[in-house]
N, C-alpha and C. Protein backbone atom coordinates (compact mmCIF):
# COMPACT_ATOMS: atom_id res chain seq x y z
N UNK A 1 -27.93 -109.72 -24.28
CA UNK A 1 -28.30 -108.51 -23.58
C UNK A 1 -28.31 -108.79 -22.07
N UNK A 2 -27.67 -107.96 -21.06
CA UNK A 2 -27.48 -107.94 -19.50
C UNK A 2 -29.30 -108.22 -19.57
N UNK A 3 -29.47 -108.63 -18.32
CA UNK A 3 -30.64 -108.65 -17.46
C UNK A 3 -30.82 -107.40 -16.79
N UNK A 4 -32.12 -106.93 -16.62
CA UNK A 4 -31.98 -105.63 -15.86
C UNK A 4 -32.56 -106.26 -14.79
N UNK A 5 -32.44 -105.12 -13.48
CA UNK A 5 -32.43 -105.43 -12.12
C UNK A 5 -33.69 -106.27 -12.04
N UNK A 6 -34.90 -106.55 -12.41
CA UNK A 6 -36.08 -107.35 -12.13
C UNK A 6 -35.94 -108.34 -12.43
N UNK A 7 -35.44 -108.43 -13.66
CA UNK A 7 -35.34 -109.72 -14.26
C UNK A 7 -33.98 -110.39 -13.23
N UNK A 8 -32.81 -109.94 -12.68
CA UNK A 8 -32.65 -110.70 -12.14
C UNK A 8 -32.99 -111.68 -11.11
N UNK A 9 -33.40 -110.36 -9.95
CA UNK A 9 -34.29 -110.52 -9.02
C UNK A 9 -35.25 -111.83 -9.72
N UNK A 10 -35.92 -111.87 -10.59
CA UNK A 10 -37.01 -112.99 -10.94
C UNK A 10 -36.28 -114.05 -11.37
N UNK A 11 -34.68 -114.05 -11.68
CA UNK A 11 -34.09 -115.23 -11.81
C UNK A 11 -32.99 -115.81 -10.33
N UNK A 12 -33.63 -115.63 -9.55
CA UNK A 12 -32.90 -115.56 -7.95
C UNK A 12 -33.45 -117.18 -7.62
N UNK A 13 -33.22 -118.15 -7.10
CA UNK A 13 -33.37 -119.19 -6.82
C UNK A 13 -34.22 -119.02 -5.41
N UNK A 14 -35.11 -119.74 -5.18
CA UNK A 14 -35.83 -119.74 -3.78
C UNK A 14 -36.31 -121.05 -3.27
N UNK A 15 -36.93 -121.12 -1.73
CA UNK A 15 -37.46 -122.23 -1.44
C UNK A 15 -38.58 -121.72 -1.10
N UNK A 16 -39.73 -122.19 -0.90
CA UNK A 16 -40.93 -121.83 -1.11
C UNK A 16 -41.29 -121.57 0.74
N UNK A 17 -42.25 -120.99 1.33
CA UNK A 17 -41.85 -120.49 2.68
C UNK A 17 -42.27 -121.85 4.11
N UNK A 18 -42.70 -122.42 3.38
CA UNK A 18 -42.87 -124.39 4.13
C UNK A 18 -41.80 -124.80 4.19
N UNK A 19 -40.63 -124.29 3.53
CA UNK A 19 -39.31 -124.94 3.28
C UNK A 19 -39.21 -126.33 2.19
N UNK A 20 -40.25 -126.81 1.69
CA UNK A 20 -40.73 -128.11 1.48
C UNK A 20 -39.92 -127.96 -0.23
N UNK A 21 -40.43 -127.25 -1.15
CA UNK A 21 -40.20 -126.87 -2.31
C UNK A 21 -38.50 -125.70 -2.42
N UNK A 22 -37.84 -126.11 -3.17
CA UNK A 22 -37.39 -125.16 -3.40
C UNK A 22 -36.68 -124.85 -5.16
N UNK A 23 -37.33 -124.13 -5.48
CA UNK A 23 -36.88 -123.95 -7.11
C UNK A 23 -35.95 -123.24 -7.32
N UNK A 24 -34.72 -124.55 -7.89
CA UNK A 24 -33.23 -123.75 -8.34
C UNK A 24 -33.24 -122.89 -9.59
N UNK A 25 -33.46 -122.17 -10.01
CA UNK A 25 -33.75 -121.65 -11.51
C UNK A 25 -31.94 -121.39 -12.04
N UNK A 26 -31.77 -121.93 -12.84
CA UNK A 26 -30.78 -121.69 -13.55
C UNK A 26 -30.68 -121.01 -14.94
N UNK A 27 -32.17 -120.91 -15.12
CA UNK A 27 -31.88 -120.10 -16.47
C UNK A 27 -33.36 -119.30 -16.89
N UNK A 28 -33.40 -118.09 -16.59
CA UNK A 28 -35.12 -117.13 -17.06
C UNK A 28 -34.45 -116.37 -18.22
N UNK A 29 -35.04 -116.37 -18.88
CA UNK A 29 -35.36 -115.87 -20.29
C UNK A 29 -36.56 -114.54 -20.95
N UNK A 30 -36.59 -113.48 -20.98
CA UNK A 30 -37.95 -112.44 -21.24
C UNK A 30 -37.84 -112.31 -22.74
N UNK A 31 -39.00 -112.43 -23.05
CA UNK A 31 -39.19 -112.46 -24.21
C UNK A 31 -40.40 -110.79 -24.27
N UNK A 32 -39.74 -110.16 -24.71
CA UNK A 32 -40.71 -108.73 -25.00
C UNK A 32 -41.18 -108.56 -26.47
N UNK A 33 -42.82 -108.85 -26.47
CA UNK A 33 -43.71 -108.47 -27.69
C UNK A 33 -43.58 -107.43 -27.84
N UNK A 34 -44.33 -107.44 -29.19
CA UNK A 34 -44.87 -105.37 -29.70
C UNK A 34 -45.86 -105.24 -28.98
N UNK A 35 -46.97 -105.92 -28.35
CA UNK A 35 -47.74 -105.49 -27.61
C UNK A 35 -47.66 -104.85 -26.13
N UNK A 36 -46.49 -105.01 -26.34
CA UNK A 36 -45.96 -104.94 -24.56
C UNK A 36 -46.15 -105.78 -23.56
N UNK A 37 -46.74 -106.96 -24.06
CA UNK A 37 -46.43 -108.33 -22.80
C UNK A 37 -45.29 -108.91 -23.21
N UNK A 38 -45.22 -109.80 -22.08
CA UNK A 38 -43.77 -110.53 -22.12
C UNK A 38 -43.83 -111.88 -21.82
N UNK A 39 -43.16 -113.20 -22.44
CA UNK A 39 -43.63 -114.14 -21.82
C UNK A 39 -41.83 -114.40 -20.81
N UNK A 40 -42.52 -115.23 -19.62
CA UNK A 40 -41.03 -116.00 -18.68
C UNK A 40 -40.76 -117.32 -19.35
N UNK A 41 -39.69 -117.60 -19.81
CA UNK A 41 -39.53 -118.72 -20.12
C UNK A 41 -38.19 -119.30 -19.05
N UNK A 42 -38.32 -120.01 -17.96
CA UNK A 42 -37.60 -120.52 -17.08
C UNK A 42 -37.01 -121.98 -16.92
N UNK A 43 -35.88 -122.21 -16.45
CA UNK A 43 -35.10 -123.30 -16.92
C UNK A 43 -35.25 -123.89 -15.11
N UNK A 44 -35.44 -125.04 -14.85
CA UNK A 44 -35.95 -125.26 -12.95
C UNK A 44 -36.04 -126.65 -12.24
N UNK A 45 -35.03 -126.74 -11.43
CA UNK A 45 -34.93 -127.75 -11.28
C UNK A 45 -35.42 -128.00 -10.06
N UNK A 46 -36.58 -128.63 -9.64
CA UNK A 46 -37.04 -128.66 -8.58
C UNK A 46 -36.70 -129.78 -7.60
N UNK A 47 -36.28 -129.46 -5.94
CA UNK A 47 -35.46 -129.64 -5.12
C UNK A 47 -36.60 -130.03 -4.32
N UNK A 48 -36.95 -131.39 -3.79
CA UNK A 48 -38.06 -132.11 -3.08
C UNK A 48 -37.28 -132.67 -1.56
N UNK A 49 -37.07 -133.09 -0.18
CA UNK A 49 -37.22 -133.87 0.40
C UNK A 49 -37.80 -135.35 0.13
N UNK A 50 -36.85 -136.19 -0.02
CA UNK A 50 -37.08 -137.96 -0.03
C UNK A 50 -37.43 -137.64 -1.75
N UNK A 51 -37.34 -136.87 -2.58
CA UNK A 51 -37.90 -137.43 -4.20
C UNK A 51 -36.05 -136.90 -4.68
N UNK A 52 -36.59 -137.90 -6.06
CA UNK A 52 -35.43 -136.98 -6.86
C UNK A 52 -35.52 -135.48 -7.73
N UNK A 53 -34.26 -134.98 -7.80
CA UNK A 53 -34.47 -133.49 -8.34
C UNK A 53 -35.66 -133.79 -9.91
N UNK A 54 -35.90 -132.70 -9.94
CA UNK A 54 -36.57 -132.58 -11.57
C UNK A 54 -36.12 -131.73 -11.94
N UNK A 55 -35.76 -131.71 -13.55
CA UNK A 55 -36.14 -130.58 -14.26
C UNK A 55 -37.01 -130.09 -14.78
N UNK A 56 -37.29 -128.78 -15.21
CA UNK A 56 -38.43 -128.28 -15.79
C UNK A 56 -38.34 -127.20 -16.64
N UNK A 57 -38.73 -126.63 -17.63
CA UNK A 57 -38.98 -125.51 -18.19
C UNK A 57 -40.84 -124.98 -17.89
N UNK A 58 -40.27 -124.03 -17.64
CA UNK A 58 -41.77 -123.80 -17.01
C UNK A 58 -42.24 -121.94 -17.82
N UNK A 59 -43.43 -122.04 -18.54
CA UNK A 59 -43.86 -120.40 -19.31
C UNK A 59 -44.36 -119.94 -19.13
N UNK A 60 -44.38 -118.75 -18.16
CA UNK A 60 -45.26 -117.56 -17.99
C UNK A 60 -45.77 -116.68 -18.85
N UNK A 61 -46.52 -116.35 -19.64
CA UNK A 61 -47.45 -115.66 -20.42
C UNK A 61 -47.43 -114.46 -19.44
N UNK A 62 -47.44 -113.15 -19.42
CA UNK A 62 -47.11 -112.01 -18.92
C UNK A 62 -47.83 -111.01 -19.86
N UNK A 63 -48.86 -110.58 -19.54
CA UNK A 63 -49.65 -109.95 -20.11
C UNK A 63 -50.26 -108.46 -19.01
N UNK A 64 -49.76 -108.47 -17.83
CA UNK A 64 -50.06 -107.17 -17.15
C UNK A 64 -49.17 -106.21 -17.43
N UNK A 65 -49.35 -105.12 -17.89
CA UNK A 65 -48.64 -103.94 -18.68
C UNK A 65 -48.29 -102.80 -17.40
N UNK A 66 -49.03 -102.90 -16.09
CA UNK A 66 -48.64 -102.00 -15.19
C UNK A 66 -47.17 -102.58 -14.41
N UNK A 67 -46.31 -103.73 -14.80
CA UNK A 67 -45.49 -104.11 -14.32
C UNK A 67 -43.97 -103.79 -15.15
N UNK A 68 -44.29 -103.11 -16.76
CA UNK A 68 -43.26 -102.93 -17.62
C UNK A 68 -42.63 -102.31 -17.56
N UNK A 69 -42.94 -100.90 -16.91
CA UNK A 69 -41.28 -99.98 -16.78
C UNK A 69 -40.58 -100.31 -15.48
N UNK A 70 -41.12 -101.40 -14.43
CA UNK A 70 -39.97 -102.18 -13.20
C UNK A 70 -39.46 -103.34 -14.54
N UNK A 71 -39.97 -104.13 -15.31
CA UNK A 71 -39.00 -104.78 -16.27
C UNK A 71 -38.09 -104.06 -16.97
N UNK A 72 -38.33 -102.97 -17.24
CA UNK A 72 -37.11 -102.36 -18.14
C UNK A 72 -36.17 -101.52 -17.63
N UNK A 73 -36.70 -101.17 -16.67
CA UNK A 73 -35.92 -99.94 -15.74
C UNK A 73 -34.31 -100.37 -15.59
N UNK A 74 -33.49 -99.45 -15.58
CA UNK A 74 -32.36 -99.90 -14.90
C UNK A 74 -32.38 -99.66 -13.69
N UNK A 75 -32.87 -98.77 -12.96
CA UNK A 75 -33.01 -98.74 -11.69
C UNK A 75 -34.41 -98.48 -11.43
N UNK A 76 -35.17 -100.02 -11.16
CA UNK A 76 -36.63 -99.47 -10.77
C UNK A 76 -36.84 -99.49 -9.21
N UNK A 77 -37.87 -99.23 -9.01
CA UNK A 77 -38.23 -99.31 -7.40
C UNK A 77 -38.44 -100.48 -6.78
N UNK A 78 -37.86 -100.23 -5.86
CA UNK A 78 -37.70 -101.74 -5.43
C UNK A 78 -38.63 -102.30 -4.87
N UNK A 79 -39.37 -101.53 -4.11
CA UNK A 79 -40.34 -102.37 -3.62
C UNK A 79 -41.60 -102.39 -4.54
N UNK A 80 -41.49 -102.38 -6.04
CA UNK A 80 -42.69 -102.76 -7.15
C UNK A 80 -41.62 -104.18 -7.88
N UNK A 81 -40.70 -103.92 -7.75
CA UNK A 81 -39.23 -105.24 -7.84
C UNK A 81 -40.01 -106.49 -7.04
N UNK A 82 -40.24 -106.32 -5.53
CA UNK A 82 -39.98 -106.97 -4.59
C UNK A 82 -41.59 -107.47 -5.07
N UNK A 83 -42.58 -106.76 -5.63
CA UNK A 83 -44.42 -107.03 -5.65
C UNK A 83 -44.26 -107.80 -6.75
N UNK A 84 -43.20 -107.68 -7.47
CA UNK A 84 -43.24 -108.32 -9.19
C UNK A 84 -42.92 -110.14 -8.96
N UNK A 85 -41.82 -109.79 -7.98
CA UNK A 85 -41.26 -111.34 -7.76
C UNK A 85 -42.45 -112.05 -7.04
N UNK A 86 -42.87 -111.50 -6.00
CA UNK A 86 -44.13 -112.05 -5.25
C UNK A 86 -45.16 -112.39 -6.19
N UNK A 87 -45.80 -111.78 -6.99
CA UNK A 87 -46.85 -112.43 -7.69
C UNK A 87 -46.43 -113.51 -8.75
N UNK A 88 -44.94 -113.34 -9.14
CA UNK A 88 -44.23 -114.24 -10.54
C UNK A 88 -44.52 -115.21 -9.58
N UNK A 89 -43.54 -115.46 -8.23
CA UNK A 89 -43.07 -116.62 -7.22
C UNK A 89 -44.73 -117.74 -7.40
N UNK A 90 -45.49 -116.48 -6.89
CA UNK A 90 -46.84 -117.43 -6.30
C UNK A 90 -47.64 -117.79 -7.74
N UNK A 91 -47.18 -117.62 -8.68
CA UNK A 91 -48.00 -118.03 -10.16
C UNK A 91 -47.01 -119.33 -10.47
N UNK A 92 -45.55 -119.43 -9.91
CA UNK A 92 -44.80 -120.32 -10.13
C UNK A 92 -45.43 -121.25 -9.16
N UNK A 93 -45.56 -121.33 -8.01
CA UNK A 93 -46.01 -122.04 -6.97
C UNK A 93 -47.29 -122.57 -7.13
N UNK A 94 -48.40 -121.74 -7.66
CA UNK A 94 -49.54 -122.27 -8.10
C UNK A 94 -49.37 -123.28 -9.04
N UNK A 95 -48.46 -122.83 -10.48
CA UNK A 95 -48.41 -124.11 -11.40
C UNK A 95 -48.30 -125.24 -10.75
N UNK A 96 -46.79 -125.21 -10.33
CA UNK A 96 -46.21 -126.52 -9.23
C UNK A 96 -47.47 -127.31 -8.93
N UNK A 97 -48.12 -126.65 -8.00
CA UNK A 97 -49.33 -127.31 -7.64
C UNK A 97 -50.32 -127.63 -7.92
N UNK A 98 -50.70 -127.17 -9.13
CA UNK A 98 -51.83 -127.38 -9.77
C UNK A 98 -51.65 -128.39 -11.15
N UNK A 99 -50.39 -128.33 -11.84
CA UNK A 99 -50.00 -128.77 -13.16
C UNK A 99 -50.45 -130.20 -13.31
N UNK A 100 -50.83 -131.14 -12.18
CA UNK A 100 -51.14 -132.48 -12.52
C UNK A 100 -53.27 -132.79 -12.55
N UNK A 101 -53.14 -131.82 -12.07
CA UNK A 101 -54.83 -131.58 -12.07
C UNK A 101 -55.45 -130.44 -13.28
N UNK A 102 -54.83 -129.72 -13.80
CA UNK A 102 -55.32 -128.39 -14.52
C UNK A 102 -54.60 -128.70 -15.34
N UNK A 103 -55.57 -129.08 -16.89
CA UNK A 103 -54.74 -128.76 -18.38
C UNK A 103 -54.45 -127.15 -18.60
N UNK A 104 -54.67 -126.31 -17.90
CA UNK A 104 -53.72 -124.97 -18.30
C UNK A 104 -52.73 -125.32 -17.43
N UNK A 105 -52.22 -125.50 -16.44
CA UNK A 105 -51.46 -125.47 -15.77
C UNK A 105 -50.67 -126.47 -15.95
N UNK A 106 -50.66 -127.81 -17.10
CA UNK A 106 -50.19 -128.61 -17.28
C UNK A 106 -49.60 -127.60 -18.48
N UNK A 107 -49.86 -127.26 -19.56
CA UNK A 107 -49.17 -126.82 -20.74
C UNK A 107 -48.47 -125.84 -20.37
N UNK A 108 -48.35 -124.98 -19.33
CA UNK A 108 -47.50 -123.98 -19.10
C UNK A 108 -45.62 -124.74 -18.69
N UNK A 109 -46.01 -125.88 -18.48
CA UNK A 109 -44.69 -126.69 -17.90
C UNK A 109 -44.14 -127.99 -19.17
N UNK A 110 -42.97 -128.19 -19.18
CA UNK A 110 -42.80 -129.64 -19.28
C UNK A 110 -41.27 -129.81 -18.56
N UNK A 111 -40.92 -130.99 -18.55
CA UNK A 111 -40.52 -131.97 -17.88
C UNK A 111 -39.27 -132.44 -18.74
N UNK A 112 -37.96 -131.86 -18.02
CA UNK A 112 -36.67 -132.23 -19.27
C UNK A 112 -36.20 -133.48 -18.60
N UNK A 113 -36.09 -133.13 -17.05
CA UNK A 113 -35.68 -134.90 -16.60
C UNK A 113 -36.08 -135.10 -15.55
């Protein structure tokens, strides 16, 4: 099934705004329940200064329901597009940073290479 416009947008590659981080995503995945959450399942290879790349699969659990008709829309609004990526980005960025200190934030990730 095509990606609709959010989901691409949420599979767009970025560097984090320090420049320091930047997550190549090569592969997001939505998984839509009957309940109407959704989990992210993302494929990510993270891009360091002086380290080597990593990979990662990294899972968002998606459980806010006021964000589902910009996921399904074929043409949603963009700037609830643009609020969707911002809060995904900074829940991605939080893991990053938190995953070696926080057992939730450790199980949301693992580590392919």
């Amino acid at each position: 099934m095509a990606q609709t416009p959010a989901e691409q947008a949420l599979a767009r590659s970025y560097t984090t705004g320090d420049g320091k981080v930047t997550f190549d995503i090569s592969d997001l995945s939505v998984q839509h329940h009957a309940n109407r959450s959704m989990t992210f399942t993302y494929q990510i290879t993270v891009v360091r200064q002086g380290h080597q790349d990593e990979l990662w699969e990294f899972t968002l659990p998606w459980d806010d329901k006021s964000f589902t008709d910009v996921l399904t829309s074929p043409h949603p609004d963009s700037d609830r597009v643009e609020q969707l990526v911002h809060v995904v980005r900074t829940l991605l960025e939080e893991w990053w940073d938190t995953k070696g200190r926080s057992r939730q934030s450790a199980k949301m990730g693992r580590q392919l290479a």
